[in-house]
Protein backbone atom coordinates (compact mmCIF):
# COMPACT_ATOMS: atom_id res chain seq x y z
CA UNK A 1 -5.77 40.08 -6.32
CA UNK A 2 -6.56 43.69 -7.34
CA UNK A 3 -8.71 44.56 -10.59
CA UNK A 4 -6.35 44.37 -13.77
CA UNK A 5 -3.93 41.83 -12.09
CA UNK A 6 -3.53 38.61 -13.99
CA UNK A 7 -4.79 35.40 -12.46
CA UNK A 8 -2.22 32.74 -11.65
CA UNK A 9 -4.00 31.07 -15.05
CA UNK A 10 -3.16 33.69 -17.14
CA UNK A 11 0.57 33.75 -15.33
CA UNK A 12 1.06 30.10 -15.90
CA UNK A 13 0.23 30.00 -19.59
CA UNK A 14 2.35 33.05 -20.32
CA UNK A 15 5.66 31.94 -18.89
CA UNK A 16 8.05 30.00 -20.49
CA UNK A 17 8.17 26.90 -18.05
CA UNK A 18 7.00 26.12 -14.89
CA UNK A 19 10.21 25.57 -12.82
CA UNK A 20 10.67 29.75 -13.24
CA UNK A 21 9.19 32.59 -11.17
CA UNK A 22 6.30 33.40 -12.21
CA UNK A 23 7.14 37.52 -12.03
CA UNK A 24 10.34 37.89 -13.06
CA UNK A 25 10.62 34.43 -15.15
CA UNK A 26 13.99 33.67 -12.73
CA UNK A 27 14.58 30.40 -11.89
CA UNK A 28 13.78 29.07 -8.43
CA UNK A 29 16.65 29.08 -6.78
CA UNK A 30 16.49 25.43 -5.11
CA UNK A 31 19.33 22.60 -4.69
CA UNK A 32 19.55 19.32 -6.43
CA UNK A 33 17.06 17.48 -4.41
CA UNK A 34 14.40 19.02 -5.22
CA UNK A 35 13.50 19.74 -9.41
CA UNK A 36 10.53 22.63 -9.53
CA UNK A 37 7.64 21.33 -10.96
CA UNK A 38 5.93 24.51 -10.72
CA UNK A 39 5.72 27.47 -9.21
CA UNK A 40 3.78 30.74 -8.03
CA UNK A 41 5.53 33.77 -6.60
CA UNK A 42 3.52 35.19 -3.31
CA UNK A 43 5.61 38.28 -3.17
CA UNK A 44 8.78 38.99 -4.80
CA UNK A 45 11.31 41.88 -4.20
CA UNK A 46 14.52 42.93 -4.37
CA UNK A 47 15.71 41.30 -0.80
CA UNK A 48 12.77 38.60 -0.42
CA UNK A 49 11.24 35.97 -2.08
CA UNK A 50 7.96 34.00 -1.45
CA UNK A 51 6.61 31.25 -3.21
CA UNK A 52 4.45 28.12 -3.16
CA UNK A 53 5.82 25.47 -4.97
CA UNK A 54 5.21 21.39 -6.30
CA UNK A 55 8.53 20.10 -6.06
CA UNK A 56 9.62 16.34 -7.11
CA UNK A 57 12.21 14.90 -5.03
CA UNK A 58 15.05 13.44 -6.80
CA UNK A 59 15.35 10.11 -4.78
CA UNK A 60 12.31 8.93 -4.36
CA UNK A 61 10.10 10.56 -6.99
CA UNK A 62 7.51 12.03 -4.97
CA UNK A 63 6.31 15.34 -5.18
CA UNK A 64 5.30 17.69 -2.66
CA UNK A 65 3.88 21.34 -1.94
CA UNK A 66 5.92 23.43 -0.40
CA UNK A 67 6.01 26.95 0.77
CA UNK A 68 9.50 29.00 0.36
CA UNK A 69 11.03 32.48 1.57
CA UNK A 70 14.20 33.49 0.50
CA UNK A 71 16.25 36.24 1.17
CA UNK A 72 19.29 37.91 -0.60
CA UNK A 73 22.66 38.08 1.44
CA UNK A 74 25.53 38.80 -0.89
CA UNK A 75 23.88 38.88 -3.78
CA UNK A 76 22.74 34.83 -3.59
CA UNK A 77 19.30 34.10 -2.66
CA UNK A 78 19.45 31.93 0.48
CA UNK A 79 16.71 29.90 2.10
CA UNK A 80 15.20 31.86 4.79
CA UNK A 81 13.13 30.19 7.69
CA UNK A 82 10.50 29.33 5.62
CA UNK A 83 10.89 25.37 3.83
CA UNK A 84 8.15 23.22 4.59
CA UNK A 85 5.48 20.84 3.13
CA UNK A 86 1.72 22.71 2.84
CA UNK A 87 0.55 19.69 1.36
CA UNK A 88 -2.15 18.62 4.15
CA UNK A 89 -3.27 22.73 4.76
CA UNK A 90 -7.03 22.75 4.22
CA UNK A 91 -6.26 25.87 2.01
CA UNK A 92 -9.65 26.82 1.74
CA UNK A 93 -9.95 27.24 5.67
CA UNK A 94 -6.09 28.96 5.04
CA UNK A 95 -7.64 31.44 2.52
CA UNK A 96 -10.88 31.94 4.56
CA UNK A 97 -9.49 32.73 7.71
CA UNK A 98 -6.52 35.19 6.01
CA UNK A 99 -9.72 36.85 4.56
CA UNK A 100 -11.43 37.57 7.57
CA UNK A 101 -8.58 38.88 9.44
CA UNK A 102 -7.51 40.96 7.15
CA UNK A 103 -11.21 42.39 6.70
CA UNK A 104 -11.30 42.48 10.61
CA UNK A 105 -8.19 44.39 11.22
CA UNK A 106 -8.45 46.46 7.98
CA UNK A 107 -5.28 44.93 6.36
């Protein structure tokens, strides 16, 4: 996060509800099985869209993290490649590891 930017705290309060982008206030743009439960945008542009989301599926009530990329092909996001559960990461060792290699490799 660079100096000035607003945590995903101060995001989350701010927006209106949690099921909407947390940038642009958009809606995620997911089917009816899964209902957003909340959201945080990991980088959003005009073409692509990445976000982490908790997601509650509609038949069985469970809810699961999830990491999304979408893309925009005739003016419609569309699911990229990226639609999978995150839920058993170790996101600590994710974050930690993404932090050395980026100080490693200057990124």
């Amino acid at each position: 996060m660079n100096e000035g930017e607003p945590t995903y705290e101060e995001l989350a309060a701010a927006k209106d509800a949690d099921s909407v982008s947390t940038e642009s206030k958009e809606p995620y743009p997911l089917g009816e099985f899964y209902k957003v439960v909340e959201g945080y945008d990991i980088h959003k542009s005009s073409q692509m869209w990445e976000a982490i989301l908790v997601v509650e599926d509609q038949k069985a009530h469970k809810k699961h993290l999830r990491l999304y990329k979408w893309v925009k092909r005739d003016g419609k996001w569309k699911v990229d490649l990226a639609r999978f559960s995150i839920g058993f990461w170790d996101l600590e060792a994710v974050v930690s590891a993404i932090r050395v290699m980026k100080a490693k490799y200057q990124l």
